[in-house]
Protein backbone atom coordinates (compact mmCIF):
# COMPACT_ATOMS: atom_id res chain seq x y z
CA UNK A 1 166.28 25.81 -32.93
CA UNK A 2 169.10 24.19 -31.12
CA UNK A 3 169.54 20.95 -30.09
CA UNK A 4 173.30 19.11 -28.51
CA UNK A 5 174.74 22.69 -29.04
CA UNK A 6 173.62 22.38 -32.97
CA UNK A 7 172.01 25.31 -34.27
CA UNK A 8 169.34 24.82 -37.01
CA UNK A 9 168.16 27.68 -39.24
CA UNK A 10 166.30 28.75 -42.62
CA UNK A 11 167.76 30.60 -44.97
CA UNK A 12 165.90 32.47 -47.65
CA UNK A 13 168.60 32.76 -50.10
CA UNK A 14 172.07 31.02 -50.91
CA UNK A 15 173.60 34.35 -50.71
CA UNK A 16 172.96 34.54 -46.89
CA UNK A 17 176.10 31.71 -46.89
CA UNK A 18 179.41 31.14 -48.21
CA UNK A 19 179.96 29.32 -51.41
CA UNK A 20 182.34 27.51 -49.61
CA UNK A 21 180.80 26.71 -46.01
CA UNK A 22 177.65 25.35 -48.64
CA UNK A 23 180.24 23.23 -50.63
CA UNK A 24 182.12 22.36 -47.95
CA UNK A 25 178.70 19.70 -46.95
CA UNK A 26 177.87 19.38 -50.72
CA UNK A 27 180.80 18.36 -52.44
CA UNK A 28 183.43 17.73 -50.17
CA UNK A 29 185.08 15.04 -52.60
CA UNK A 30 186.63 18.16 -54.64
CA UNK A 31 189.25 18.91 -52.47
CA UNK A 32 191.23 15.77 -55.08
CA UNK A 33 190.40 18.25 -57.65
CA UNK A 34 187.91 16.17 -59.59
CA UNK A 35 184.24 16.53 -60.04
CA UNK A 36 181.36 16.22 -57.57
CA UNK A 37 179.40 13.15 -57.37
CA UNK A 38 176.88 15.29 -58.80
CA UNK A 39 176.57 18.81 -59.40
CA UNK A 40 172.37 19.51 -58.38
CA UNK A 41 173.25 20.34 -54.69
CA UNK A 42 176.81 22.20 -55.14
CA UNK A 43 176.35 26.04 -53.87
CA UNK A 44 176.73 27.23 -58.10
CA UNK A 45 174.00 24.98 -59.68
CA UNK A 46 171.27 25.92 -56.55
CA UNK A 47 172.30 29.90 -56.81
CA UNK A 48 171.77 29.51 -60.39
CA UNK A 49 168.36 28.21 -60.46
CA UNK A 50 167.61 31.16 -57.15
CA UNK A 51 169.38 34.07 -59.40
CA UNK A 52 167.07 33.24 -62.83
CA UNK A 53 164.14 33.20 -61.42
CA UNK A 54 163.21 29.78 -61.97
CA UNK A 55 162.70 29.41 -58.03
CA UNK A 56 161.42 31.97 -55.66
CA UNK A 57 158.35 34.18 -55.79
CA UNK A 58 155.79 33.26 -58.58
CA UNK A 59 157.54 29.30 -58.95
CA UNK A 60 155.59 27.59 -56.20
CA UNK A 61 159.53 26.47 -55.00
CA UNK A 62 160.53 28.98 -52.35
CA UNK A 63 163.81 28.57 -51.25
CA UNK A 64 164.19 27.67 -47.46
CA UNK A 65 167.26 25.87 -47.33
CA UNK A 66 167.78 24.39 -44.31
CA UNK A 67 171.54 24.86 -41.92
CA UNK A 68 172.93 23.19 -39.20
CA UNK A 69 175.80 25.10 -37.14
CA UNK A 70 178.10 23.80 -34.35
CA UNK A 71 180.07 26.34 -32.76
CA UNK A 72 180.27 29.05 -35.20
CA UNK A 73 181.06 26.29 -38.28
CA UNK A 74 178.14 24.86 -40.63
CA UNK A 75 178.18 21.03 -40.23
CA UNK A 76 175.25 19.62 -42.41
CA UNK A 77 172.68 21.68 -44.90
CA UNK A 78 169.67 20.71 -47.06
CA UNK A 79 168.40 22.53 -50.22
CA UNK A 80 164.68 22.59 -49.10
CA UNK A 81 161.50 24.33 -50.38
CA UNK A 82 158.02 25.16 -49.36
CA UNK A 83 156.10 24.22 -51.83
CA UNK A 84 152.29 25.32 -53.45
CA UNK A 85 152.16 22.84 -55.55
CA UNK A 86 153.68 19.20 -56.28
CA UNK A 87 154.92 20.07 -60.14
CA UNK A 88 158.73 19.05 -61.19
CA UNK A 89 159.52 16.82 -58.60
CA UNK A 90 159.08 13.59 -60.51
CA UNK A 91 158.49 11.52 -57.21
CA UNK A 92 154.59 12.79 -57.55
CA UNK A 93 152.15 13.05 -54.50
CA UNK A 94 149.09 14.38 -56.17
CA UNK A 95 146.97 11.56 -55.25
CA UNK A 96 147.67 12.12 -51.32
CA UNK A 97 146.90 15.85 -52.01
CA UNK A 98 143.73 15.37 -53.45
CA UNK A 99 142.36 12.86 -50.94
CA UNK A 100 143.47 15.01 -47.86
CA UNK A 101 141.51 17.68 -49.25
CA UNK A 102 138.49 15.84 -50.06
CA UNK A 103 138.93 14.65 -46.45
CA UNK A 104 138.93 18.26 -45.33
CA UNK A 105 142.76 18.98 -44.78
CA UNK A 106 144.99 22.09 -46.45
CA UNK A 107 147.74 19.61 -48.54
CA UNK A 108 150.03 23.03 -49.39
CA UNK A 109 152.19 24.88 -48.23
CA UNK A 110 154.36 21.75 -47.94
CA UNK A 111 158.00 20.97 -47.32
CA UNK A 112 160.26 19.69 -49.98
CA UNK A 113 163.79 18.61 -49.75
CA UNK A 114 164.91 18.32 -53.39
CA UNK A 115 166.63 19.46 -56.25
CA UNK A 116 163.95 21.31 -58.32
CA UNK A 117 163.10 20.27 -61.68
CA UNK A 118 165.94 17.68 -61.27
CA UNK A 119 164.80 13.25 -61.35
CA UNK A 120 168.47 12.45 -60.19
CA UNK A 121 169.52 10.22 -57.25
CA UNK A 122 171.81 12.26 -54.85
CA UNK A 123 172.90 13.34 -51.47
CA UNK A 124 170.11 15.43 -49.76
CA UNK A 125 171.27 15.77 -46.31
CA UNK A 126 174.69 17.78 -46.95
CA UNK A 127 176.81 16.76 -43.99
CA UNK A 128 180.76 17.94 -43.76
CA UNK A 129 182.89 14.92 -43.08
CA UNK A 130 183.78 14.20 -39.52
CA UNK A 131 179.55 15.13 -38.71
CA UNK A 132 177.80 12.28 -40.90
CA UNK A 133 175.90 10.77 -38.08
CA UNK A 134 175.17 13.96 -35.94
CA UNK A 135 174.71 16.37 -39.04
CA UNK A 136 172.23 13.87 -40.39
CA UNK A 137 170.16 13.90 -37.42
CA UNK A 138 170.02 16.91 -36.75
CA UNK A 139 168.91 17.86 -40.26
CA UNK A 140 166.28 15.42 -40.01
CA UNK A 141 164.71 16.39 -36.62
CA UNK A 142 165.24 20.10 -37.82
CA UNK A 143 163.21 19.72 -41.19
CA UNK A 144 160.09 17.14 -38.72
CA UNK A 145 160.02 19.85 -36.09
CA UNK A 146 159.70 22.91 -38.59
CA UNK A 147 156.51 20.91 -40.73
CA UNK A 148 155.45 20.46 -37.50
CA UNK A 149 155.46 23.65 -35.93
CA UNK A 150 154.05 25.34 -38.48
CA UNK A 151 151.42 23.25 -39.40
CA UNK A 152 152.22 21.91 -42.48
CA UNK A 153 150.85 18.99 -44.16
CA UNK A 154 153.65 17.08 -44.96
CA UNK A 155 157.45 16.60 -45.71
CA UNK A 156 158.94 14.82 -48.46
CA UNK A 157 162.59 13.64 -48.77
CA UNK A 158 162.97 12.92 -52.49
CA UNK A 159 166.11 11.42 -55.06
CA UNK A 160 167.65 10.32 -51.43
CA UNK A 161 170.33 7.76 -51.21
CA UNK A 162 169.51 4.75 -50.53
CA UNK A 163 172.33 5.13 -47.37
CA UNK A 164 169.66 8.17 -46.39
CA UNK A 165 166.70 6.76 -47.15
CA UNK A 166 167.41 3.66 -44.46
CA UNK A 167 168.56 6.03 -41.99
CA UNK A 168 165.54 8.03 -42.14
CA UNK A 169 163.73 5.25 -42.06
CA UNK A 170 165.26 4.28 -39.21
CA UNK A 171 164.36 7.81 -37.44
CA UNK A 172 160.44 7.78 -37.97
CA UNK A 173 160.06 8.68 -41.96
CA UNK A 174 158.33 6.50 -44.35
CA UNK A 175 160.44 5.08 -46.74
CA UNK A 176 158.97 5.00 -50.34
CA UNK A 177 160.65 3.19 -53.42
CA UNK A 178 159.88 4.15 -57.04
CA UNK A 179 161.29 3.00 -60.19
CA UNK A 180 163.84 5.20 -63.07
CA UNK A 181 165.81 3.62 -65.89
CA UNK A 182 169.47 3.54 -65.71
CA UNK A 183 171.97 2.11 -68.02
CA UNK A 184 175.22 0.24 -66.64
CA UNK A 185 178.92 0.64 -68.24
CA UNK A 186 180.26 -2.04 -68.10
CA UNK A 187 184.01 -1.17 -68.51
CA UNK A 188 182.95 -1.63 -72.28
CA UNK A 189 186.00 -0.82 -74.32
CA UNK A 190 183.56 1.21 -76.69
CA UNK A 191 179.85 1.41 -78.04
CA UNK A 192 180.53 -1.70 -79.96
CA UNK A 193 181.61 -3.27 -76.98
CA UNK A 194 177.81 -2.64 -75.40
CA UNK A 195 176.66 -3.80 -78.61
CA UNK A 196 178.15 -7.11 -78.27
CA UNK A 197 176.34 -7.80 -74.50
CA UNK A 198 173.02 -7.27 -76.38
CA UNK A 199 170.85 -10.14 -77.78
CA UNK A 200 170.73 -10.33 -81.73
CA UNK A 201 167.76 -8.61 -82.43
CA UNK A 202 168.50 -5.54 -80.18
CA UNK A 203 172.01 -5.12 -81.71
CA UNK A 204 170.22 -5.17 -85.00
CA UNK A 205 167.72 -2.39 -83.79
CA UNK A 206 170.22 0.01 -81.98
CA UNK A 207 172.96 -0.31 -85.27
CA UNK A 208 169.40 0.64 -87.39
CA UNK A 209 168.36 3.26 -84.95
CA UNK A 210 171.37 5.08 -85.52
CA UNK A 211 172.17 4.67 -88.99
CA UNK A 212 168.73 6.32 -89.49
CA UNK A 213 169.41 9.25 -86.65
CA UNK A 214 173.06 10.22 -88.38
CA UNK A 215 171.60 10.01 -91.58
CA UNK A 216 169.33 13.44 -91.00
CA UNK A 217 171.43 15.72 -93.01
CA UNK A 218 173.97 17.24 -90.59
CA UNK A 219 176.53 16.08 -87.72
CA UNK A 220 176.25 15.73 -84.47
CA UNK A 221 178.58 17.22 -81.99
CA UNK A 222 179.11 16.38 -78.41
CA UNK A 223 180.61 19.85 -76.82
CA UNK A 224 181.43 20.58 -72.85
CA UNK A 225 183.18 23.36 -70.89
CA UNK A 226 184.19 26.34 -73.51
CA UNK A 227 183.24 24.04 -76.62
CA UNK A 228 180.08 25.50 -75.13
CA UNK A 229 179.30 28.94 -76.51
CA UNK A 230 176.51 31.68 -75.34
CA UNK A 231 174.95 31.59 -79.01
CA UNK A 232 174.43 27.70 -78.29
CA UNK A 233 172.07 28.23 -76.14
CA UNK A 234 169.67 30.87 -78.23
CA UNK A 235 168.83 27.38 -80.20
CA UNK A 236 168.70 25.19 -77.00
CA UNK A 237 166.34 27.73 -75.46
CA UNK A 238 163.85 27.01 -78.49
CA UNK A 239 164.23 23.05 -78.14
CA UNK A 240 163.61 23.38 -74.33
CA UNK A 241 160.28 25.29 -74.44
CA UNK A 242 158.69 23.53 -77.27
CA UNK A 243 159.50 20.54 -75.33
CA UNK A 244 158.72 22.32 -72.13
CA UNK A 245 155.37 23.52 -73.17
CA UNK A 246 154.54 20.38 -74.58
CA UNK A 247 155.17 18.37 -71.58
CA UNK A 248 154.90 21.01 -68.24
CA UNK A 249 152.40 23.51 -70.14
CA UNK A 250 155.17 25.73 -69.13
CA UNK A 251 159.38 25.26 -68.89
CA UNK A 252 160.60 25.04 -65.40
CA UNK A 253 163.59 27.02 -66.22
CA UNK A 254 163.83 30.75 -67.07
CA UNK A 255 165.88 31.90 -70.16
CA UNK A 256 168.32 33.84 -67.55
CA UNK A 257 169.43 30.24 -66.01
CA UNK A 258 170.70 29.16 -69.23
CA UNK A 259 173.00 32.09 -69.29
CA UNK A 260 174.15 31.57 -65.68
CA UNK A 261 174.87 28.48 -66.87
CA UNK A 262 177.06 29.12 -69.25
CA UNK A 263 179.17 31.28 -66.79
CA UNK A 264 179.07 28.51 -63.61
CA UNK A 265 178.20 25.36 -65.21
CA UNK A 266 179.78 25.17 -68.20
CA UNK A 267 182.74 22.72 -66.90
CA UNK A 268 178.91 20.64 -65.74
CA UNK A 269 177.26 20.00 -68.88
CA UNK A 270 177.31 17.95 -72.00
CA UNK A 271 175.48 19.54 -74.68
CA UNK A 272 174.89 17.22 -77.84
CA UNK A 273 173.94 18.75 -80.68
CA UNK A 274 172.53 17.98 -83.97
CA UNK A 275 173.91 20.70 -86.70
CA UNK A 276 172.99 21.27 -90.32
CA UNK A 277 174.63 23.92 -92.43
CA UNK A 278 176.26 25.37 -88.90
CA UNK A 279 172.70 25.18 -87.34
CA UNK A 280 170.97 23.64 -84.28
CA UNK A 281 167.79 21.56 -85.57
CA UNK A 282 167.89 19.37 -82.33
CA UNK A 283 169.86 19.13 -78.66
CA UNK A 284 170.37 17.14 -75.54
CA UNK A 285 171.45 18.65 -72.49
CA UNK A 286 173.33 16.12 -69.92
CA UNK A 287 175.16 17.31 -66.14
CA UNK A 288 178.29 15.51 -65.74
CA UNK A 289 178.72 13.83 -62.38
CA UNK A 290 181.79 11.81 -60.98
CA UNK A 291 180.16 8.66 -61.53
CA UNK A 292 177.16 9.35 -63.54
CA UNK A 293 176.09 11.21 -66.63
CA UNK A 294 172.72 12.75 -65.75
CA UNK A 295 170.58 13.63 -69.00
CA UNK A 296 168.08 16.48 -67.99
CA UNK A 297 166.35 17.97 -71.28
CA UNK A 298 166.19 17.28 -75.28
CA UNK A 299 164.20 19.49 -77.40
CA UNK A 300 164.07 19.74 -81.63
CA UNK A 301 162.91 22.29 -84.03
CA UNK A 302 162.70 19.36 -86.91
CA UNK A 303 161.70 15.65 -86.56
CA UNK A 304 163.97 13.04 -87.50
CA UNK A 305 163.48 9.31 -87.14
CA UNK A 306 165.40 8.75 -84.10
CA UNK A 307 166.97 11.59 -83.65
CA UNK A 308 165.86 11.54 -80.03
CA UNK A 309 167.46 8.10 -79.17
CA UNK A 310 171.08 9.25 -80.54
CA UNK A 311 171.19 12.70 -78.94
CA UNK A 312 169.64 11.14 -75.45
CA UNK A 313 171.24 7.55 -75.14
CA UNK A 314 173.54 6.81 -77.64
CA UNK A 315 175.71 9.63 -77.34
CA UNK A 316 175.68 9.76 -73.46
CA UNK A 317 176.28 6.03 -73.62
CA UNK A 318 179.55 7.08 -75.70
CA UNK A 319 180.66 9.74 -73.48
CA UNK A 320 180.48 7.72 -70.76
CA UNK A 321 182.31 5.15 -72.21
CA UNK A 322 185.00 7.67 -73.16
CA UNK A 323 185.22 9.17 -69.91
CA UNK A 324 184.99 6.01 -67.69
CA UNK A 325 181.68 7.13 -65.88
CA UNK A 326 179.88 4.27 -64.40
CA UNK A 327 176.06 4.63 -65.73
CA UNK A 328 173.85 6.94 -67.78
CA UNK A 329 170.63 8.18 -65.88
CA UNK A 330 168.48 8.83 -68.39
CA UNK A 331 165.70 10.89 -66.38
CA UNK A 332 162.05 10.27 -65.50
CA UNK A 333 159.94 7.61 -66.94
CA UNK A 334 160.06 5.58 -70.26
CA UNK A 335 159.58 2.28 -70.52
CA UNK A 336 160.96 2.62 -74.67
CA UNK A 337 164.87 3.35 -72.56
CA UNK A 338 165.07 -0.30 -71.88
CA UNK A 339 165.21 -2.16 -75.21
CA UNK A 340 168.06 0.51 -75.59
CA UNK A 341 169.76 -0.79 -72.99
CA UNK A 342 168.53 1.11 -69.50
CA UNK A 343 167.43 -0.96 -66.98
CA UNK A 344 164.93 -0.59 -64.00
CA UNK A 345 166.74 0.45 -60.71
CA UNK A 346 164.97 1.41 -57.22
CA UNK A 347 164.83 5.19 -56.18
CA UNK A 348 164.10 5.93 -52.78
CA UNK A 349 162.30 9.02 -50.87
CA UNK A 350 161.27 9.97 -47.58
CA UNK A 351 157.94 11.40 -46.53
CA UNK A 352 156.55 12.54 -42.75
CA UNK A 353 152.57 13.07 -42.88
CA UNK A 354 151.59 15.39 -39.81
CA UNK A 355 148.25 14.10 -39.52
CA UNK A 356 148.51 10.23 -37.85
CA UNK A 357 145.33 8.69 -39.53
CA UNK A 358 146.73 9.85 -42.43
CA UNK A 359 150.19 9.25 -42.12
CA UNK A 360 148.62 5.27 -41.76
CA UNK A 361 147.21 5.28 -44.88
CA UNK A 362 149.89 6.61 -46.76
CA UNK A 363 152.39 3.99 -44.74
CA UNK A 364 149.86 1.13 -46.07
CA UNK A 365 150.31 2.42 -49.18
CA UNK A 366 153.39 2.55 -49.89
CA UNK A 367 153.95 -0.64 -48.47
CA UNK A 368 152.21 -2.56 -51.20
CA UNK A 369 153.37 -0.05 -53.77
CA UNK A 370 157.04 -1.47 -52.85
CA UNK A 371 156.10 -4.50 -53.32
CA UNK A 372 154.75 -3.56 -56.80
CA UNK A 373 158.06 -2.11 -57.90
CA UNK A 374 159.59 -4.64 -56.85
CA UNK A 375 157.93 -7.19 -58.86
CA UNK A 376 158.06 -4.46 -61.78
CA UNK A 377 161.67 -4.52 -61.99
CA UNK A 378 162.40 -8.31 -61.37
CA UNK A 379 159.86 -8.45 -65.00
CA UNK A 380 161.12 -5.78 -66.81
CA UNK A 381 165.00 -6.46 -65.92
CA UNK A 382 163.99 -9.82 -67.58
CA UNK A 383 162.47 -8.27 -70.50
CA UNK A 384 165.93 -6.63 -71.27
CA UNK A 385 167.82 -6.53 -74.06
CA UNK A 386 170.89 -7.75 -73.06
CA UNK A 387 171.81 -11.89 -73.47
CA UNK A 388 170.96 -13.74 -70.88
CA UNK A 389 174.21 -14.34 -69.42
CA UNK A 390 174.92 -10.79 -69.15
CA UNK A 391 171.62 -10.11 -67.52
CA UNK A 392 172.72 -12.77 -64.39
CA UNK A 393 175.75 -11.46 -64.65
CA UNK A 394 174.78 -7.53 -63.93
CA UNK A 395 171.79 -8.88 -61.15
């Protein structure tokens, strides 16, 4: 498919392109020799999840990542999927599936630009500087005309900027805006600095919270790059499937991407860990970004009064702090993250329906569903634990 002498083409597998054409769109910012704004879409994080197995053949996310070329040199790329199903994409769509197929339509195979398994706001059309408005479109047209031409239901856009998610709008896509939980630093000095922005009675909570959690028995250690060891993950694999399989029915990772993590990612990750007697009862896993601290998974083998609000909040809030990284996103859902100090924030996706009657009812849709959210975080910002002052201050 060419269009204005830009090629566009599917590739099956990462390893039909060059770590560093890929990164060259990804994660251009590197070149300063600092990290990525965030890692899900560099060329080492997506051939990770491809090489373990935890995409690909038997995942219902089959690789199809999308290219554009301009003389001989990749300008723009995409990580997208075709998808059987709509599982671990945290944007969810199941509703639209099941009434186009009580309406007689085939919902999947669909297309899915994403980051599998991953809630986090982020760059999803890859463009190399000096292309951003031409890369863009053509990635866009490219990814319409392919759902198109082969029939498919649907695409969906999803953890897109909200830079992208204007400009798609602005090319034909629906725009849809959901809700996730973020917290702010605040150039706070330290966790007692945070502490101080909160309202009496949350202060009190938080300073009880984790007096309780670091009372379990142990310590709790916050390691990253070779702090991490290979045995640390034999204990992390444990947390992550009980959690998994409590949660998913079944983890989204394989046990292989762990280990290819700890060879390409390592530099990535936060792992917090609570130890007793030199062993792993509990664990957090967080991805280190250039402005954000993204915490992905928390698992336990023992339950400890919050235990989960130290390893997932409290101790990313602290590395953040300590690292001067601008917010925490805590992941999907949970309405208990904001008396801890996460507020409400707007996330933005992109969807094309192929079918027009269709496509109308989804518009209408998400048109009062905006103004839902909307309202939703306007209340629950309000309902915040931070003094009021602070909350004007931060709107």
């Amino acid at each position: 498919m060419t269009d204005d002498m830009i090629e566009i083409s599917m590739l099956a597998s990462l390893s039909e392109v060059a770590q560093s054409e890929w990164d060259a769109c990804a994660c251009p910012e590197v070149a300063d020799g600092q990290a990525p704004y965030d890692p899900f879409t560099t060329w080492r994080f997506l051939k990770a999840l491809e090489d373990s197995g935890s995409v690909g053949t038997g995942s219902g996310w089959q690789p199809r990542y999308l290219v554009a070329t301009k003389d001989g040199q990749i300008i723009a790329c995409a990580p997208m999927y075709a998808k059987s199903h709509s599982q671990g994409e945290y944007i969810f769509d199941h509703n639209w599936a099941h009434a186009y197929e009580r309406a007689g339509g085939r919902y999947y195979p669909k297309l899915q630009i994403a980051v599998p398994f991953t809630p986090a706001t982020g760059r999803r059309f890859l463009v190399r500087p000096g292309f951003e408005a031409a890369g863009q479109a053509a990635l866009v047209k490219g990814c319409v005309e392919l759902a198109a031409k082969n029939n498919l239901s649907s695409l969906h856009i999803t953890f897109c900027t909200t830079e992208e998610a204007e400009a798609g709008a602005q090319m034909g896509l629906m725009h849809r805006v959901t809700q996730q939980y973020h917290w702010q630093n605040d150039n706070y000095a330290d966790f007692d600095g945070f502490l101080a922005s909160l309202s009496s009675r949350k202060r009190k909570m938080i300073r009880k919270e984790r007096a309780q959690a670091q009372g379990f028995g142990g310590q709790i250690v916050a390691l990253t790059g070779e702090q991490i060891e290979p045995w640390h993950w034999e204990y992390f694999w444990r947390f992550y499937q009980d959690t998994g399989a409590r949660k998913w029915g079944t983890p989204y990772l394989s046990r292989r991407f762990f280990d290819i993590a700890q060879e390409s990612l390592r530099d990535d990750m936060l792992l917090v860990l609570a130890m007793r007697d030199g062993v792993p009862v509990a664990g957090a896993l967080n991805f280190i970004g250039r402005q954000a601290l993204y915490g992905r998974y928390w698992g336990c083998a023992e339950d400890h009064p919050c235990l989960h609000f130290e390893l997932c909040y409290y101790q990313a809030m602290e590395f953040a702090i300590a690292k001067d990284i601008q917010r925490v996103e805590a992941g999907a859902q949970g309405e208990h993250k904001l008396a801890r100090g996460y507020l409400p924030v707007p996330i933005h996706s992109l969807h094309w329906m192929r079918d027009e009657s269709f496509a109308d009812a989804v518009a209408r849709y998400l048109t009062a569903e905006r103004a839902a959210v909307e309202e939703d975080i306007e209340v629950l910002t309000a309902y915040g634990p931070f003094r009021k002052s602070q909350v004007e201050e931060q709107e």
